[in-house]
Protein backbone atom coordinates (compact mmCIF):
# COMPACT_ATOMS: atom_id res chain seq x y z
CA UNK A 1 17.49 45.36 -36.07
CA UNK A 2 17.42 47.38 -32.92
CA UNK A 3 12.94 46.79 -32.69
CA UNK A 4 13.75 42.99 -33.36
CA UNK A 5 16.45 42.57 -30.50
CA UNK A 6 14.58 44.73 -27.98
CA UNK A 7 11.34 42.11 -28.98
CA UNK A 8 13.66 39.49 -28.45
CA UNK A 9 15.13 40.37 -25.66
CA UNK A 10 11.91 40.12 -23.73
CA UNK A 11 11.35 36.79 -24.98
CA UNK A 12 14.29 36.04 -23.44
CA UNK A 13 14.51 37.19 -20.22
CA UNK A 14 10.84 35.60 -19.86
CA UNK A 15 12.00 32.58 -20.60
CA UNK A 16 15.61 33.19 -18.20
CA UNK A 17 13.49 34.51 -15.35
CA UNK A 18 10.69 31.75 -15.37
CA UNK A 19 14.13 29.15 -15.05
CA UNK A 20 16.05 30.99 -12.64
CA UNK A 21 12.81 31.19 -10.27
CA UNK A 22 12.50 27.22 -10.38
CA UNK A 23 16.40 26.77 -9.54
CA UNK A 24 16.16 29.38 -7.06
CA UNK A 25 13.21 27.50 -5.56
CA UNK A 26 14.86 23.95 -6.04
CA UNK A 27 18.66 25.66 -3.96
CA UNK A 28 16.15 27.02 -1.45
CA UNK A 29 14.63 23.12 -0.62
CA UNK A 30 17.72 21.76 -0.97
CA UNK A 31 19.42 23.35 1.49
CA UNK A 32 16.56 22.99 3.70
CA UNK A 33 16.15 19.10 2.64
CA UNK A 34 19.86 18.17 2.98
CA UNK A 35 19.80 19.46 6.51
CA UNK A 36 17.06 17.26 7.64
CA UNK A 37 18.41 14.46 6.00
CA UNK A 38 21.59 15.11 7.86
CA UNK A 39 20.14 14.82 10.71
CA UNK A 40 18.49 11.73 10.27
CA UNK A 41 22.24 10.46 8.84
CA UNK A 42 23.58 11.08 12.36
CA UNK A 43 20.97 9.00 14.14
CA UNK A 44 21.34 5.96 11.69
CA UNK A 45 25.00 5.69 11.28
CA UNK A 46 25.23 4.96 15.05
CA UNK A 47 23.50 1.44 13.75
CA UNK A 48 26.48 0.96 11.37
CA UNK A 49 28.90 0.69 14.17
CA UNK A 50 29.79 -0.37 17.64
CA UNK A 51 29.13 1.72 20.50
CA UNK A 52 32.27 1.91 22.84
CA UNK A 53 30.11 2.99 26.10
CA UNK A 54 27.79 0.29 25.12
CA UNK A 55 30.85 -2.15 25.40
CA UNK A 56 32.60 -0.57 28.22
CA UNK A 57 29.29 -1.28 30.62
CA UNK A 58 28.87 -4.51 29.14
CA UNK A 59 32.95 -4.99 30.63
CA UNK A 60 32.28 -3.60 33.78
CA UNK A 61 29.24 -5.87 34.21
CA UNK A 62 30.36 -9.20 33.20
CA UNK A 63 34.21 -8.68 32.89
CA UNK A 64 34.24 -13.01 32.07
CA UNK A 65 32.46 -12.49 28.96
CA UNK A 66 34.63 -9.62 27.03
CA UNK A 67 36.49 -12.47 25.44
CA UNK A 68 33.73 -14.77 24.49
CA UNK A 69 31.76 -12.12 23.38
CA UNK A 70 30.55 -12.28 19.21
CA UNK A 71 31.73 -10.22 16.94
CA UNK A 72 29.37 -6.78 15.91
CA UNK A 73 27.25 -7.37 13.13
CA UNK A 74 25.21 -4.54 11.05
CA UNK A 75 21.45 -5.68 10.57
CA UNK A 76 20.07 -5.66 7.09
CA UNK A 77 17.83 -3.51 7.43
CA UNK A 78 20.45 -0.89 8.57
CA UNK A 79 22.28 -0.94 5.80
CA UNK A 80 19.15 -0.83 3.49
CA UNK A 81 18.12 2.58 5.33
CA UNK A 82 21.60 3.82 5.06
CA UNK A 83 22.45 2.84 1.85
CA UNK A 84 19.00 4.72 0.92
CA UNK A 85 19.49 8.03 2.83
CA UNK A 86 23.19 8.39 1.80
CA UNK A 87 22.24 7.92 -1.88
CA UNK A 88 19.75 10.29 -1.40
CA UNK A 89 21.67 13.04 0.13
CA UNK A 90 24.09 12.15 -2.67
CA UNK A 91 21.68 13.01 -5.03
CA UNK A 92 20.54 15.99 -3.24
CA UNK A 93 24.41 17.52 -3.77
CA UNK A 94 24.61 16.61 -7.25
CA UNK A 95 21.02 18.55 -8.07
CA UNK A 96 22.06 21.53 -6.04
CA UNK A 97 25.71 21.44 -8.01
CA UNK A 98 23.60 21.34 -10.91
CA UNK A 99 21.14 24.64 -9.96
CA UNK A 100 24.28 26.36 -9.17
CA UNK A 101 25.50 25.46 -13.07
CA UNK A 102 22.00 26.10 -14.47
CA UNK A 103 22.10 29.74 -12.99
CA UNK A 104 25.79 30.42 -14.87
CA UNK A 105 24.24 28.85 -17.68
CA UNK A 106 21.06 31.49 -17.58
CA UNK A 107 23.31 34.20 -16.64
CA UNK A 108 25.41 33.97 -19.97
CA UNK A 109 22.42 33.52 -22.24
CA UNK A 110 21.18 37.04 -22.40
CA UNK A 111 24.04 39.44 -22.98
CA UNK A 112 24.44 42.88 -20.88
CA UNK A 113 23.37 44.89 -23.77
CA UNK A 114 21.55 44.25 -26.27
CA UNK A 115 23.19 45.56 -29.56
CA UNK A 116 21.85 47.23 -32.51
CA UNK A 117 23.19 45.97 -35.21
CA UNK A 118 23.09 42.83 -37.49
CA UNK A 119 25.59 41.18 -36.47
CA UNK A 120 24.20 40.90 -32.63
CA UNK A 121 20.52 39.89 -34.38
CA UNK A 122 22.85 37.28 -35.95
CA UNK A 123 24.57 36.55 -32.38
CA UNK A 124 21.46 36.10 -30.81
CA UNK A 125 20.23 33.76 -33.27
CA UNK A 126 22.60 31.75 -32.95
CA UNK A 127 22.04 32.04 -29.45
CA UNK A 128 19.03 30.44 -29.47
CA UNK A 129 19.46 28.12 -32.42
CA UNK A 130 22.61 26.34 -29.84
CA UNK A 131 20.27 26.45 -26.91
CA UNK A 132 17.54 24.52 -28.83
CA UNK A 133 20.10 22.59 -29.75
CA UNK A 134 21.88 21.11 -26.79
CA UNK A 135 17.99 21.26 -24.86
CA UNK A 136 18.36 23.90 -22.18
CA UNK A 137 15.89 24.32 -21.20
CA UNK A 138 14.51 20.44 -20.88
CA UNK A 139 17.99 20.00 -19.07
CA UNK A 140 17.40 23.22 -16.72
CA UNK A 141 13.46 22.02 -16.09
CA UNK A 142 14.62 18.24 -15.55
CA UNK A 143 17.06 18.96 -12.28
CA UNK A 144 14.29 18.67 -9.97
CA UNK A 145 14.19 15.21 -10.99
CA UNK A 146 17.17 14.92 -8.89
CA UNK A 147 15.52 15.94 -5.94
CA UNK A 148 12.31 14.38 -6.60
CA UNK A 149 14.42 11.27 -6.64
CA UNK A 150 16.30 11.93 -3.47
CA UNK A 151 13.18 12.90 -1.47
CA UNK A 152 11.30 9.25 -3.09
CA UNK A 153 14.66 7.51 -1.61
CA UNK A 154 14.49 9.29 1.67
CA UNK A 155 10.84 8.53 2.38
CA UNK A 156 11.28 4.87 1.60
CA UNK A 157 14.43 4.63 4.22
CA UNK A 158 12.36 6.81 6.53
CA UNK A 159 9.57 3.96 6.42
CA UNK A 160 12.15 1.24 7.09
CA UNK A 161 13.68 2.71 9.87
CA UNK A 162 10.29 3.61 11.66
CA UNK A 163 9.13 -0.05 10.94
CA UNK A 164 12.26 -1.67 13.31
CA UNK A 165 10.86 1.08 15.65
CA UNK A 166 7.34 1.01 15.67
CA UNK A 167 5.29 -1.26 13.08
CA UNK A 168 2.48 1.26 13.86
CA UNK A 169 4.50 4.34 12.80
CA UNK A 170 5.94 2.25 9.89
CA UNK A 171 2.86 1.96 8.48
CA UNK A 172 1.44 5.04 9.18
CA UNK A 173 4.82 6.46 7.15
CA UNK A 174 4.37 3.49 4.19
CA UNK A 175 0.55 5.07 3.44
CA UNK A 176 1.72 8.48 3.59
CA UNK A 177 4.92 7.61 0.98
CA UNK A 178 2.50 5.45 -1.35
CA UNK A 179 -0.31 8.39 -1.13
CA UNK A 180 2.80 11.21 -2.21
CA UNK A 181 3.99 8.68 -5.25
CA UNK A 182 0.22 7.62 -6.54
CA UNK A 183 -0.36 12.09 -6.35
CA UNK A 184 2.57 12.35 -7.79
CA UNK A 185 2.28 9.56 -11.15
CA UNK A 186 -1.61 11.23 -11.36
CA UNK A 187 0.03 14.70 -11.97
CA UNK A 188 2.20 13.33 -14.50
CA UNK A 189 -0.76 11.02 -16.12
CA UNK A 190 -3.68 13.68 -16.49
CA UNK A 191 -1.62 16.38 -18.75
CA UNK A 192 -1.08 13.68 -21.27
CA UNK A 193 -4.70 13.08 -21.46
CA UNK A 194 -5.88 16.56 -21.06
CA UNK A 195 -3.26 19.13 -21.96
CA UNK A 196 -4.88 22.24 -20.86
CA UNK A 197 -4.44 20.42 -16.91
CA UNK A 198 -3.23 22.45 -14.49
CA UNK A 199 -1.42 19.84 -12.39
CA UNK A 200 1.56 18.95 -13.65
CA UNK A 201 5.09 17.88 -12.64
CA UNK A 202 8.46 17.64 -14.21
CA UNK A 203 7.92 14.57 -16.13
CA UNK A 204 4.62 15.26 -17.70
């Protein structure tokens, strides 16, 4: 029992260490991703609202026309780029909450030692026979999703709000976005057609 759980054991952490690297990698952009994004958050939400020094020189220039003045009204396309970005940092959260779970998860599937006996052979099948089960490792590989999704969201509010800015630069940023997704639905096309492909993303 001891040559099978020190074979196994290998297995194991091969499979552990190949997962852990990916959610290390995914906490890593996330961070860096969810500050940008903040960023750009800052910048937009001043659209959602009124600016008081805006108003306050608008007073002191034409004090007559305070009263008659119309209420402030958000543009459409405002709330479309905020709606977008703030589900999208939402998203980027909720896939770094779930790296931080996957880790604990990877932690407690190999045990500190690794037994002799037949009863920790028997643990350790059981082990794997539950993590099969309940899909692990699909569940562990398919967080990126998250952020694949959140970064997809982000580029399409980043082409909306550079449009209202610049129709150049919007469409500069629309033809970089639609070159990313067709790159990105061609690595997830050519593995199902040719296995032994090298480019591949989380969906194929």
């Amino acid at each position: 029992w001891s040559l099978y759980l020190k074979e196994t054991r290998k297995e194991d952490k091969e499979l552990t260490t190949a997962l852990q690297v990916g959610v290390n990698e995914l906490l890593v952009f996330a961070g860096l991703f969810g500050g940008i994004l903040t960023a750009f958050l800052i910048e937009s939400r001043k659209d959602l609202q009124v600016d008081p020094l805006q108003e306050i020189l608008q007073a002191l220039q034409n004090p007559l026309a305070v009263t008659t003045s119309q209420p402030f009204q958000v543009s459409k396309s405002s709330l479309v780029v905020n709606y977008l970005w703030f589900t999208s940092l939402g998203l980027t959260l909720f896939s770094a909450l779930c790296a931080v779970l996957a880790k604990e998860w990877l932690a407690k599937y190999i045990p500190v030692s690794p037994g002799s006996r037949s009863n920790d052979a028997c643990q350790r099948h059981l082990r794997v026979r539950r993590a099969q089960q309940w899909r692990l490792e699909p569940v562990v590989t398919g967080i990126p999703l998250l952020i694949q999704l959140a970064l997809f969201l982000f580029c399409a509010g980043l082409v909306l709000f550079t449009w209202n800015s610049s129709v150049a630069l919007g469409i500069l940023m629309l033809v970089l976005t639609i070159l990313a997704i067709v790159l990105y639905m061609l690595g997830t096309v050519f593995p199902l057609f040719s296995p032994a492909c090298p480019f591949q993303t989380t969906m194929s």
